[in-house]
C-alpha atoms as a PDB file:
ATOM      1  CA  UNK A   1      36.881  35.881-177.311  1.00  0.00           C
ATOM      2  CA  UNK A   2      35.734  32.709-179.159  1.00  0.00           C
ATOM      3  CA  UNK A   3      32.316  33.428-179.155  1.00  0.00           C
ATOM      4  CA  UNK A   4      29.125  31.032-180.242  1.00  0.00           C
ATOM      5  CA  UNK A   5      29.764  31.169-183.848  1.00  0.00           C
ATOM      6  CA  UNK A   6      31.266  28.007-184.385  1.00  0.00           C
ATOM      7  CA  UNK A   7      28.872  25.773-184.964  1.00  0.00           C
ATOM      8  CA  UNK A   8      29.429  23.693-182.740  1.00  0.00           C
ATOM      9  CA  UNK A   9      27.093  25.126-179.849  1.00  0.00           C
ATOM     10  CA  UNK A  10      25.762  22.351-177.189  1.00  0.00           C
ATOM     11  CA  UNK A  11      21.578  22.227-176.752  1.00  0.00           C
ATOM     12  CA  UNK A  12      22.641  23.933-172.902  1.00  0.00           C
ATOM     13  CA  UNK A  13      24.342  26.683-174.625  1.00  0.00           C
ATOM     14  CA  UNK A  14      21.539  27.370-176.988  1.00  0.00           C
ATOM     15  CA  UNK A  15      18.894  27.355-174.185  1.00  0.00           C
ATOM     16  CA  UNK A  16      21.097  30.113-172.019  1.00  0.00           C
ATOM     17  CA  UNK A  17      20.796  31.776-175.254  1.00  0.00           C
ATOM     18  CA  UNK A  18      17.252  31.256-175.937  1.00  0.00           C
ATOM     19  CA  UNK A  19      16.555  32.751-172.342  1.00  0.00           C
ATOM     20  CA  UNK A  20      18.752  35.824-172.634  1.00  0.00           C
ATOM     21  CA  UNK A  21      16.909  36.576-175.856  1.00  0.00           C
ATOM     22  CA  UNK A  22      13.604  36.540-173.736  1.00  0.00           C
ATOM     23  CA  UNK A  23      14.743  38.859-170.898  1.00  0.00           C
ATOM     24  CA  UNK A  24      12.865  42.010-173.082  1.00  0.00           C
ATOM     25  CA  UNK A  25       9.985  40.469-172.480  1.00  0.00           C
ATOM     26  CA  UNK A  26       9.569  40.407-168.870  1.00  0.00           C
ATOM     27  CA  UNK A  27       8.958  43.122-166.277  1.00  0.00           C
ATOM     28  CA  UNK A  28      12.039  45.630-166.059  1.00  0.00           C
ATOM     29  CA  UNK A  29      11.767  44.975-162.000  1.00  0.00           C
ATOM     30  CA  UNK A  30      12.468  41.524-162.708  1.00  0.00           C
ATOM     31  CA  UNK A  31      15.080  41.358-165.084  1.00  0.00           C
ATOM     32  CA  UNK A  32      18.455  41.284-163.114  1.00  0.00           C
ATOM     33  CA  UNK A  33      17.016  38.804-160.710  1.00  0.00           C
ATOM     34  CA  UNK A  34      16.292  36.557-163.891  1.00  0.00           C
ATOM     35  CA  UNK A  35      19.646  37.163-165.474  1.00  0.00           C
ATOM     36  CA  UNK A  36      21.653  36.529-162.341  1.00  0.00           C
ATOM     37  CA  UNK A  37      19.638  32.982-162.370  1.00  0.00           C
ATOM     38  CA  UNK A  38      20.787  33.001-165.890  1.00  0.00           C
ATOM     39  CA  UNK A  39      24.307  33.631-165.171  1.00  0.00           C
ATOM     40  CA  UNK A  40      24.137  30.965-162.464  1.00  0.00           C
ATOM     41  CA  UNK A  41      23.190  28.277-165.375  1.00  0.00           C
ATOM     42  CA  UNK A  42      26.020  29.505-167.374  1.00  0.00           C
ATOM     43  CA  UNK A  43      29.811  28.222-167.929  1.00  0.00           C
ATOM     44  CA  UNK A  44      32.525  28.375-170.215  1.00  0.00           C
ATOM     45  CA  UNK A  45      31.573  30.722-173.344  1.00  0.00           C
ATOM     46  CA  UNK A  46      28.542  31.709-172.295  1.00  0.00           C
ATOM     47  CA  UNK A  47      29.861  33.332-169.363  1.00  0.00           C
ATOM     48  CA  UNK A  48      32.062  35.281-171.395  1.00  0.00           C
ATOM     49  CA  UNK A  49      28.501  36.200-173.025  1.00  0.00           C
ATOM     50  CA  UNK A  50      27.122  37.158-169.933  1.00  0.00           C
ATOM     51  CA  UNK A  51      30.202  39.164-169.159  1.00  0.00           C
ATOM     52  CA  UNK A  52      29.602  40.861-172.292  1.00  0.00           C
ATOM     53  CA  UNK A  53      25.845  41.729-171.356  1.00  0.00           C
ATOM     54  CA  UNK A  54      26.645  43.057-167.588  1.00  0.00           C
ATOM     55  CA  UNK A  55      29.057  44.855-168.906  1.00  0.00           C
ATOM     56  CA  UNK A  56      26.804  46.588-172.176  1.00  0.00           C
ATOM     57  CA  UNK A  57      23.469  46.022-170.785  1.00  0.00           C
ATOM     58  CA  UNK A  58      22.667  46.004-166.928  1.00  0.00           C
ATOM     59  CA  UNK A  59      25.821  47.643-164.862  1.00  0.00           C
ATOM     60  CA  UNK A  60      24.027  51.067-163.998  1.00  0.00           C
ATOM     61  CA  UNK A  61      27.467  52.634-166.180  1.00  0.00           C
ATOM     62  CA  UNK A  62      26.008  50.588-169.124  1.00  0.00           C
ATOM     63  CA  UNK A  63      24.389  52.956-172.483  1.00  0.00           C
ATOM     64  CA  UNK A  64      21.504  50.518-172.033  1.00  0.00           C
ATOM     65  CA  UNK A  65      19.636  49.853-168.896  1.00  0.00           C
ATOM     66  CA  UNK A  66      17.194  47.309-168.152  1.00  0.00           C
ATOM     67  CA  UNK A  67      14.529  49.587-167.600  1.00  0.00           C
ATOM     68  CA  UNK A  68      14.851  50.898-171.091  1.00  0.00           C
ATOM     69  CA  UNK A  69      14.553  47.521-173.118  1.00  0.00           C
ATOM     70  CA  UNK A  70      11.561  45.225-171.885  1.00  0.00           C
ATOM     71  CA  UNK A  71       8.711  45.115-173.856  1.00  0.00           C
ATOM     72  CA  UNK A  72       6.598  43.557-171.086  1.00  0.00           C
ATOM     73  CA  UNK A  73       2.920  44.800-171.510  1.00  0.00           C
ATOM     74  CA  UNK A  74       3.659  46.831-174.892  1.00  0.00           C
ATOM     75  CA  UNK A  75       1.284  46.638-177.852  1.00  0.00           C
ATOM     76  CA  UNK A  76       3.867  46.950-180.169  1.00  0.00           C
ATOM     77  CA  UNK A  77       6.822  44.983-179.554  1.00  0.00           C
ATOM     78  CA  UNK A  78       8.899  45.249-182.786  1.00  0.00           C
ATOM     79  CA  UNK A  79      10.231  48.245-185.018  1.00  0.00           C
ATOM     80  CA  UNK A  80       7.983  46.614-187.634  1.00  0.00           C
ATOM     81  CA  UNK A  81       5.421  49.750-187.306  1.00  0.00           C
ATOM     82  CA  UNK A  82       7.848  52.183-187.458  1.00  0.00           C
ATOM     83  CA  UNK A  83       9.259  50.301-190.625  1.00  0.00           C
ATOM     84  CA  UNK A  84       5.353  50.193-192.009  1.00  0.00           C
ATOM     85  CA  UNK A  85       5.000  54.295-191.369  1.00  0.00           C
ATOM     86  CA  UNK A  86       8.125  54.761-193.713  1.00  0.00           C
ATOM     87  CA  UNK A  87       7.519  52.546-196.402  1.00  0.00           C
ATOM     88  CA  UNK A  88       4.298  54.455-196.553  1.00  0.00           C
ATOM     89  CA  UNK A  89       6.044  58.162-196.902  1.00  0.00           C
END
């Protein structure tokens, strides 16, 4: 797999990417339906990229389920506090 890394992304590419980087932040109810829409946008090496993320990230045999990873609603939304409480030990 190619992947994105070679610099010569297109602006569609980067804003598939830009919306698969906000799926986190929406309800966990509502994430497949948005990434199917996502997946619908897609083509070429991006579908390999969604591949990738059905595969790791929403097939219910995947380590990492939707319902684990949105931060939707959450205060804290970043490991920065957790980073904060150990620099502080």
């Amino acid at each position: 797999m190619e992947g994105l890394t070679d610099g010569q992304t297109t602006q569609e590419e980067r804003r598939v990417c830009r919306l698969l980087l906000a799926l986190p932040l929406l309800p966990s109810t509502r994430i497949e339906t948005a990434f199917n829409k996502i997946y619908e946008l897609s083509s070429g090496r991006l579908k390999q990229v969604c591949d990738y993320m059905v595969a790791q990230w929403i097939l219910p045999s995947s380590s990492f389920l939707p319902a684990l990873w949105p931060s939707f609603m959450q205060f804290i939304r970043t490991t920065n506090s957790h980073e904060g409480y150990h620099n502080r030990l």
